[in-house]
N, C-alpha and C. Protein backbone atom coordinates (compact mmCIF):
# COMPACT_ATOMS: atom_id res chain seq x y z
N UNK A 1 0.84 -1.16 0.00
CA UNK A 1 0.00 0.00 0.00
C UNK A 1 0.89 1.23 0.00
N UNK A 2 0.40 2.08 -0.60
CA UNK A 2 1.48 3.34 -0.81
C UNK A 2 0.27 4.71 -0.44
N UNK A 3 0.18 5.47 0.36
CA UNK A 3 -0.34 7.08 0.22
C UNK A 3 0.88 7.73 1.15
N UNK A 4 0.40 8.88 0.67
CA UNK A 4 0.51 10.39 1.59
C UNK A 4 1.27 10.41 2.86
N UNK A 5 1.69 10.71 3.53
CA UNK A 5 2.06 10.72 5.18
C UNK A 5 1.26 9.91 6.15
N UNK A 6 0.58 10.43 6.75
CA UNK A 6 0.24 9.43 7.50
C UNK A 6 -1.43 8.67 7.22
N UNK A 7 -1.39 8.98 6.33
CA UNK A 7 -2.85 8.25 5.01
C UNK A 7 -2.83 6.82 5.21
N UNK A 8 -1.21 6.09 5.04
CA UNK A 8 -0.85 4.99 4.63
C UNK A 8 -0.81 4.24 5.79
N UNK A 9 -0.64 4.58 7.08
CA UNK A 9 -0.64 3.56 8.13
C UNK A 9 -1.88 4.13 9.02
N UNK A 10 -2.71 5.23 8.81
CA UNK A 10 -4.19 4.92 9.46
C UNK A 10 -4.64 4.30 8.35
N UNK A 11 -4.57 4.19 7.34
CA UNK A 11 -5.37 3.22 6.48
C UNK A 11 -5.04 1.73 6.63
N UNK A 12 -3.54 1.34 6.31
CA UNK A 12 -3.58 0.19 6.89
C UNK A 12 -3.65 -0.17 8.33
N UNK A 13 -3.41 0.47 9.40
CA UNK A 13 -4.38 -0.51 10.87
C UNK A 13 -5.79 -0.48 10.20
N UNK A 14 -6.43 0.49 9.78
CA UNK A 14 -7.93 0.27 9.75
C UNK A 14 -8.14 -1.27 8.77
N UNK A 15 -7.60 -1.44 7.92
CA UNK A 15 -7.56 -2.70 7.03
C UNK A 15 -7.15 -3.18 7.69
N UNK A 16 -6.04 -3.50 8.32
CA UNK A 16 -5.96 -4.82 9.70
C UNK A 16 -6.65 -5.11 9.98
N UNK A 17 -7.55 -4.27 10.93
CA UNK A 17 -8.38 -4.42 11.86
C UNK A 17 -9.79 -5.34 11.32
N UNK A 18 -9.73 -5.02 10.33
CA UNK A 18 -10.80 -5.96 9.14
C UNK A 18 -10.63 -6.56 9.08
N UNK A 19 -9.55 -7.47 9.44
CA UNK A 19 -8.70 -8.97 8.91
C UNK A 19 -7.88 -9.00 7.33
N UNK A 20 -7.68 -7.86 6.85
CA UNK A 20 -7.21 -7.35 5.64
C UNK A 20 -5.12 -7.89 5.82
N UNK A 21 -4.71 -8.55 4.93
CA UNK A 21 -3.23 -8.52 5.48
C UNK A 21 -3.04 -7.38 4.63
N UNK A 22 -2.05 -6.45 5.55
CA UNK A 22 -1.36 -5.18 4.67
C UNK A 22 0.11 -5.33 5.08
N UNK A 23 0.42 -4.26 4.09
CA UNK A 23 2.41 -3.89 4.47
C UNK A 23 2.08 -2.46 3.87
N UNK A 24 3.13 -1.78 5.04
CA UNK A 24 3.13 -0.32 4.40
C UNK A 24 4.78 0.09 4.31
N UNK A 25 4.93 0.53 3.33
CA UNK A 25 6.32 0.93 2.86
C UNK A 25 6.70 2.33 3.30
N UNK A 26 7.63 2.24 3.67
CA UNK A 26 8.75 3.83 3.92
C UNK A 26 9.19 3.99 3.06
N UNK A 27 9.47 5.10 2.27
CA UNK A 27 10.51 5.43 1.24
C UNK A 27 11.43 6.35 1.99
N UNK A 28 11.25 6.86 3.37
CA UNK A 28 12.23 7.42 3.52
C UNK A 28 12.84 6.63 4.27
N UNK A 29 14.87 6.74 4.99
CA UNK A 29 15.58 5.83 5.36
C UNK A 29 14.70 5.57 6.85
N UNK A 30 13.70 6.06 7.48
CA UNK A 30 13.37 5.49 8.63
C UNK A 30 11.41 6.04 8.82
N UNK A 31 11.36 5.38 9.35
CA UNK A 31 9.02 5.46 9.92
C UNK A 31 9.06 6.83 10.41
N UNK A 32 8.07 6.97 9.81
CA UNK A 32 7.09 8.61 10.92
C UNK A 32 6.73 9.30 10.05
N UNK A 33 7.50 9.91 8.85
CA UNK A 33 6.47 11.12 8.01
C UNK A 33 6.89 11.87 8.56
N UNK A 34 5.81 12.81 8.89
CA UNK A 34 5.57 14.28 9.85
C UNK A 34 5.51 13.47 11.12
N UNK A 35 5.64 12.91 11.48
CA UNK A 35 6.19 12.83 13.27
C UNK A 35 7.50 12.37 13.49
N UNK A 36 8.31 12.77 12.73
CA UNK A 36 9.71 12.41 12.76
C UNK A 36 10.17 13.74 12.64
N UNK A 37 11.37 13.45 13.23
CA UNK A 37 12.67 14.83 13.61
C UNK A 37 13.92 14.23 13.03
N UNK A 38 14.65 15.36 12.39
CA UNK A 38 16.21 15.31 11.99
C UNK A 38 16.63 16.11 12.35
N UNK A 39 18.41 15.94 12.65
CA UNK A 39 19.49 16.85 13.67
C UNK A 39 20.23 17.40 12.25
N UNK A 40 20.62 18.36 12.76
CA UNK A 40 21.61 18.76 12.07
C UNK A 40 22.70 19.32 13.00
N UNK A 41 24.12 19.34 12.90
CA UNK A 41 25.69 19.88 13.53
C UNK A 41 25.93 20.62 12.81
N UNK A 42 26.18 21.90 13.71
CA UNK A 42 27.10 23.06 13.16
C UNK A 42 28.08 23.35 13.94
N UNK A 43 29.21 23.71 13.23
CA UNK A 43 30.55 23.93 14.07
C UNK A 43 30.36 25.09 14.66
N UNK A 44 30.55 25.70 15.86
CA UNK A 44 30.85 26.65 16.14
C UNK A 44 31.77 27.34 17.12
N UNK A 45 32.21 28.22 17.34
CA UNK A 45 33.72 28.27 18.58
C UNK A 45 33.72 27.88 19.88
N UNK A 46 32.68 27.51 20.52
CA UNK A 46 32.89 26.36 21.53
C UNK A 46 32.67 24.36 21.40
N UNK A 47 32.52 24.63 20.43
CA UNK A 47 32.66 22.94 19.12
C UNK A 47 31.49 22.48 18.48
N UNK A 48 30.62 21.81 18.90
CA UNK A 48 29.34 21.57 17.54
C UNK A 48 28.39 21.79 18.51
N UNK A 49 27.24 22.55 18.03
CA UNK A 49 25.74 22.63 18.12
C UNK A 49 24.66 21.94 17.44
N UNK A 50 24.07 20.84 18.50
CA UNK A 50 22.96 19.91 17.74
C UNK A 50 21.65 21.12 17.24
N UNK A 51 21.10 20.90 16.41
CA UNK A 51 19.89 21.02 16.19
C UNK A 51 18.95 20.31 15.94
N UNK A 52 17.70 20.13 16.75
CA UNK A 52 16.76 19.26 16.35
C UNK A 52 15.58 19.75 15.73
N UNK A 53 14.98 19.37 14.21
CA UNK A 53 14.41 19.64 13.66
C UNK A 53 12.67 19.02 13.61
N UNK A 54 11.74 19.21 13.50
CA UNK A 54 10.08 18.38 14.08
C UNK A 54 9.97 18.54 12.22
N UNK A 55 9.64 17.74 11.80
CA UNK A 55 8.89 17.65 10.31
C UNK A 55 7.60 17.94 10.74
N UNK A 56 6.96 17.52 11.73
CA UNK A 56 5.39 17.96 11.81
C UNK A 56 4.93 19.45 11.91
N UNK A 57 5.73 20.36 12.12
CA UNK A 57 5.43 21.60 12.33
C UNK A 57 4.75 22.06 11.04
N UNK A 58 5.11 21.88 9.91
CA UNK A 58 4.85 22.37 8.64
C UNK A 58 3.33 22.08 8.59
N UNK A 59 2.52 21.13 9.34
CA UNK A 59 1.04 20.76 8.95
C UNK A 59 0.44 21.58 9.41
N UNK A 60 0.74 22.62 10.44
CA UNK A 60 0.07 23.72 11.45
C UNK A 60 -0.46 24.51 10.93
N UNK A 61 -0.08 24.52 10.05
CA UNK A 61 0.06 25.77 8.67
C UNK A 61 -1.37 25.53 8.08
N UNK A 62 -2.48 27.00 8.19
CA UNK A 62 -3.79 26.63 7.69
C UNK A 62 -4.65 26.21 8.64
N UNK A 63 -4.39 25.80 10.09
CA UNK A 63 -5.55 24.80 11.02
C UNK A 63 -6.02 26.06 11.51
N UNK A 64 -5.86 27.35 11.92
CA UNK A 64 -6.65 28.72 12.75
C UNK A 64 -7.82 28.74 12.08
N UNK A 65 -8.90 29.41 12.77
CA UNK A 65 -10.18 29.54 12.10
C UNK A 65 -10.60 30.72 11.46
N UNK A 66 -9.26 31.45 11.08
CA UNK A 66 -8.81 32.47 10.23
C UNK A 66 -7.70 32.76 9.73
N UNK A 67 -7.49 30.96 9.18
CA UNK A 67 -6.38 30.92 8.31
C UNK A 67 -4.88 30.17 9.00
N UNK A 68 -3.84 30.59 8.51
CA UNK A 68 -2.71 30.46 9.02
C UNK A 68 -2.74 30.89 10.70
N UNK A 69 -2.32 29.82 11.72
CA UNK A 69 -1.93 30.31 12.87
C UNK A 69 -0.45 31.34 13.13
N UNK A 70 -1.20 31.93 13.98
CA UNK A 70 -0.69 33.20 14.00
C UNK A 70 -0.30 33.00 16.17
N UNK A 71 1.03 33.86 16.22
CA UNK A 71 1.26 33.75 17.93
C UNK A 71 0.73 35.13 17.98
N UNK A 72 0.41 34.87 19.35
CA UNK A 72 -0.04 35.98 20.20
C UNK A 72 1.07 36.85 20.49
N UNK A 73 0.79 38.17 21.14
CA UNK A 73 2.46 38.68 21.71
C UNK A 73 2.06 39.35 23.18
C-alpha cells in the first residue's frame, strides 16, 4: 500500500483491523512522516551545536479559524 504521510498507516491498521493482510512501505531511510525529527551539527567556537528539527510543524500551517496560525504577543 502506498499514500501520503500518515494516510498509509491509518489506512492500513484500519484494514488490519478488518482482517485485511497489509504492508506499508517507507521510502524514507526510517518510519514517521511528519512525526519524525532530523538533527543537524554546526561547528561553532565552543565545538558543535545539535539542532533538532520536528517535520510535523509544517502541517500547522492553515488549522486557525482564520487561516494560518498566528502567535499571540
Amino acid at each position: 500500500m502506498t499514500a501520503p504521510r500518515r494516510a498509509a498507516t491509518a489506512a492500513g491498521a484500519l484494514l488490519a483491523k478488518r482482517g485485511l493482510k497489509v504492508a506499508v512501505f517507507e521510502a524514507h531511510d526510517r518510519p514517521g512522516g511528519d512525526c519524525s525529527s532530523w538533527v543537524r551539527k554546526v561547528k561553532v567556537r565552543q565545538g558543535v551545536q545539535k539542532f533538532i528539527f520536528d517535520a510535523g510543524v509544517q502541517d500547522f500551517s492553515g488549522l486557525g479559524p482564520r487561516g494560518p496560525l498566528r502567535w499571540r504577543d
